[in-house]
Protein backbone atom coordinates (compact mmCIF):
# COMPACT_ATOMS: atom_id res chain seq x y z
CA UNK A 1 107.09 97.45 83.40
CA UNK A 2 104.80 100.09 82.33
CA UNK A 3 104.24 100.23 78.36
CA UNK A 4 102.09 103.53 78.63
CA UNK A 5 103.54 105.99 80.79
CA UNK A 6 100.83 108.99 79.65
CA UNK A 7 98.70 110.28 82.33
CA UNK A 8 94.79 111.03 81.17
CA UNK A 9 94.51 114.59 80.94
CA UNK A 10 91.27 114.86 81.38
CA UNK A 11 91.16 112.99 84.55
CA UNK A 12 94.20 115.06 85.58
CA UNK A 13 92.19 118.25 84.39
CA UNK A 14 89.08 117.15 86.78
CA UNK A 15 90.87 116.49 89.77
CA UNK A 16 92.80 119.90 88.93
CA UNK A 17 89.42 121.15 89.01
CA UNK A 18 88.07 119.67 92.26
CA UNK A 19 91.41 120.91 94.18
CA UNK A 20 91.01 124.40 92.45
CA UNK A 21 87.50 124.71 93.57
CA UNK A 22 88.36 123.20 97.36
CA UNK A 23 91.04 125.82 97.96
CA UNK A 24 88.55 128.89 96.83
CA UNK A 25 85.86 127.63 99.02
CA UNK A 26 88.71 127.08 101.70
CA UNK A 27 89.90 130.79 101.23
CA UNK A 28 86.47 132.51 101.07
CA UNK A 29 85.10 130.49 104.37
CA UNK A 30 88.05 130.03 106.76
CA UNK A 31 89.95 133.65 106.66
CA UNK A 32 87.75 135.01 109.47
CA UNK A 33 88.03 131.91 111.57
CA UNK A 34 92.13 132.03 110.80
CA UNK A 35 92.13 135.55 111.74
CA UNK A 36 90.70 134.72 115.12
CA UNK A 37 92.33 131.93 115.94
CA UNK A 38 95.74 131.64 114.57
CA UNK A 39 96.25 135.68 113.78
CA UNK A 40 96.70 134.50 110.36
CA UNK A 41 93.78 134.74 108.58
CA UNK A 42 95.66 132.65 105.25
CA UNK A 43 96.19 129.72 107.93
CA UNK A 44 93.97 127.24 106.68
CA UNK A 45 94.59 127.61 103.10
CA UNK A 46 97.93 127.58 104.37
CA UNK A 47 97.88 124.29 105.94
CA UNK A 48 95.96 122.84 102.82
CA UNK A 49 97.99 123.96 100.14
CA UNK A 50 100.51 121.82 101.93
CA UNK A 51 98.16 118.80 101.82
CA UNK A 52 97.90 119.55 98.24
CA UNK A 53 101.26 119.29 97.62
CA UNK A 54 101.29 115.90 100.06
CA UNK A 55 99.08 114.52 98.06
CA UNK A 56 100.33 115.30 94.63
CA UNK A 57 103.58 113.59 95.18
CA UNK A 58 101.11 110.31 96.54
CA UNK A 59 99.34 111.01 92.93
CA UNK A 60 102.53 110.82 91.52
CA UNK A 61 104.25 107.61 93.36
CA UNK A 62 100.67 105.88 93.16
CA UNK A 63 100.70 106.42 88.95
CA UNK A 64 104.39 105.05 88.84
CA UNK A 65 103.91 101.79 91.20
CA UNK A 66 102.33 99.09 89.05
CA UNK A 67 99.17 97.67 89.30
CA UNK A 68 100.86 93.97 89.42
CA UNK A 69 103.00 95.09 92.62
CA UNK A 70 99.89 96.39 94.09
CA UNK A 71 98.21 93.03 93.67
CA UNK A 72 101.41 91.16 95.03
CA UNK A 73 101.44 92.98 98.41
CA UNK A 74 97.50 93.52 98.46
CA UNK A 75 96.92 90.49 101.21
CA UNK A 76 99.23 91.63 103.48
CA UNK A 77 98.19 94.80 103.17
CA UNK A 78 94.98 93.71 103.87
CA UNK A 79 95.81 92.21 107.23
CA UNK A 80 98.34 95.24 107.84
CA UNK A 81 95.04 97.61 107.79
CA UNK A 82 93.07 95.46 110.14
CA UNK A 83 95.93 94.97 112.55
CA UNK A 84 96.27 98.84 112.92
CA UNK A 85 92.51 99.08 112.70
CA UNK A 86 92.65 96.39 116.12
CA UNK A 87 95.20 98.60 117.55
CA UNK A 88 92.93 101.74 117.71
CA UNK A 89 90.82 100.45 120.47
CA UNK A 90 93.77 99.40 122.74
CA UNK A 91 94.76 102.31 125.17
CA UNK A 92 97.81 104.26 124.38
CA UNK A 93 98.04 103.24 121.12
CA UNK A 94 94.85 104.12 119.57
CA UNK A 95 93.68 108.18 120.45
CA UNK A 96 90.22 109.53 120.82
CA UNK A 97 89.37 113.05 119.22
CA UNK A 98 85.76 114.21 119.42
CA UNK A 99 85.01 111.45 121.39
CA UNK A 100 85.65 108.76 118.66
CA UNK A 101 88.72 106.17 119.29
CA UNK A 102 89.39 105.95 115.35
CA UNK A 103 93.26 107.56 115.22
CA UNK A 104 96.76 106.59 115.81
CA UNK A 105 99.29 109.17 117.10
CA UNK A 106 102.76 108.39 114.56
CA UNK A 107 104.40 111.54 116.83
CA UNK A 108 104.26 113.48 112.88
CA UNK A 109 100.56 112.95 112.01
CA UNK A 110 97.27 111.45 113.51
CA UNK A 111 96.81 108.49 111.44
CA UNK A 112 93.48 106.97 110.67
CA UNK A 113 93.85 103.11 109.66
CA UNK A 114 90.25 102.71 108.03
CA UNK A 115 92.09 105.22 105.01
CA UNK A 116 94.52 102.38 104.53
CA UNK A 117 91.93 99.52 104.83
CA UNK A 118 89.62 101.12 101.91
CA UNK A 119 92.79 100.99 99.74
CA UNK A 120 93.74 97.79 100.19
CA UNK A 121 90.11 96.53 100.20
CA UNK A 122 89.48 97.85 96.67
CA UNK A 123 92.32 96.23 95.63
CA UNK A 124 91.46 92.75 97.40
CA UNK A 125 87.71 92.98 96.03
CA UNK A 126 88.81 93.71 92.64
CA UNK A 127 91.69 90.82 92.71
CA UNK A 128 88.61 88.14 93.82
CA UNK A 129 86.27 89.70 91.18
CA UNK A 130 89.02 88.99 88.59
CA UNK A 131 89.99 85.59 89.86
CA UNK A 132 86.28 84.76 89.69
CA UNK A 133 85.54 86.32 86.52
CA UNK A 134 83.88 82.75 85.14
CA UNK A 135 81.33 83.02 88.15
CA UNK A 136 80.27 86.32 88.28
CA UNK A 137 76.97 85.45 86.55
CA UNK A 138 76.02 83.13 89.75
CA UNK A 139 75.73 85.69 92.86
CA UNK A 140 75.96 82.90 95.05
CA UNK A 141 79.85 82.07 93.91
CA UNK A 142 80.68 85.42 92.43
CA UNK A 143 79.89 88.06 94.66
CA UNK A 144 77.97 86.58 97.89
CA UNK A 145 81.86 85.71 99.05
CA UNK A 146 82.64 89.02 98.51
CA UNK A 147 79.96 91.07 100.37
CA UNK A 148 80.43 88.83 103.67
């Protein structure tokens, strides 16, 4: 279990920040578009307000879920990613928007398997790097592997 259950503040303070200074440039660029469009022109701040909160409550579950679990399920994970990542390209599964085949209609949300991959990749790359911590001075053993 987790000994230190603090969050950093002032990581939490710059992501605060970041998300703070999204939704102003959101509401000073999109009202007029909104307006137009939607006959809302608070739409898109709307809509990513809501995103805001989505993600918050990932923040949240993320911070709680140790990093041990992580590394327990990271392989499958792995191979999870790349079989939904396969699946994009095969015709009724996979969707095209803007002419790119990169999404996956769930019937909620358009999901986009290469998000998933980059998680589980950090995790896999960092689990190698730490298994291999002795050879990390050789590139050949430590992080040739790695980069092919």
């Amino acid at each position: 279990m987790r000994t230190n259950t603090r969050f950093d503040t002032l990581y939490l303070l710059g992501i605060g920040l970041l998300v703070a200074i999204g939704l102003l440039m959101i509401l000073s660029t999109s009202s007029v578009v909104g307006m137009a469009n939607y006959k809302d022109s608070y739409f898109f701040i709307k809509r990513h307000i809501s995103y805001v909160l989505l993600g918050s409550i990932g923040l949240f579950i993320g911070y709680r879920i140790p990093f041990k679990q992580l590394e327990k399920h990271a392989f499958w994970g792995y191979f999870i990613a790349l079989g939904l990542l396969i699946c994009t390209f095969i015709p009724g599964i996979g969707i095209q928007i803007n002419g790119a085949a990169r999404w996956i209609n769930t019937g909620i949300i358009n999901l986009q398997p290469v998000e998933l991959m980059k998680f589980f990749i950090i995790i896999v790359v960092a689990q190698t790097l730490a298994r291999k911590h002795h050879q990390k001075e050789q590139f050949k053993h430590g992080m040739l592997p790695i980069l092919t």
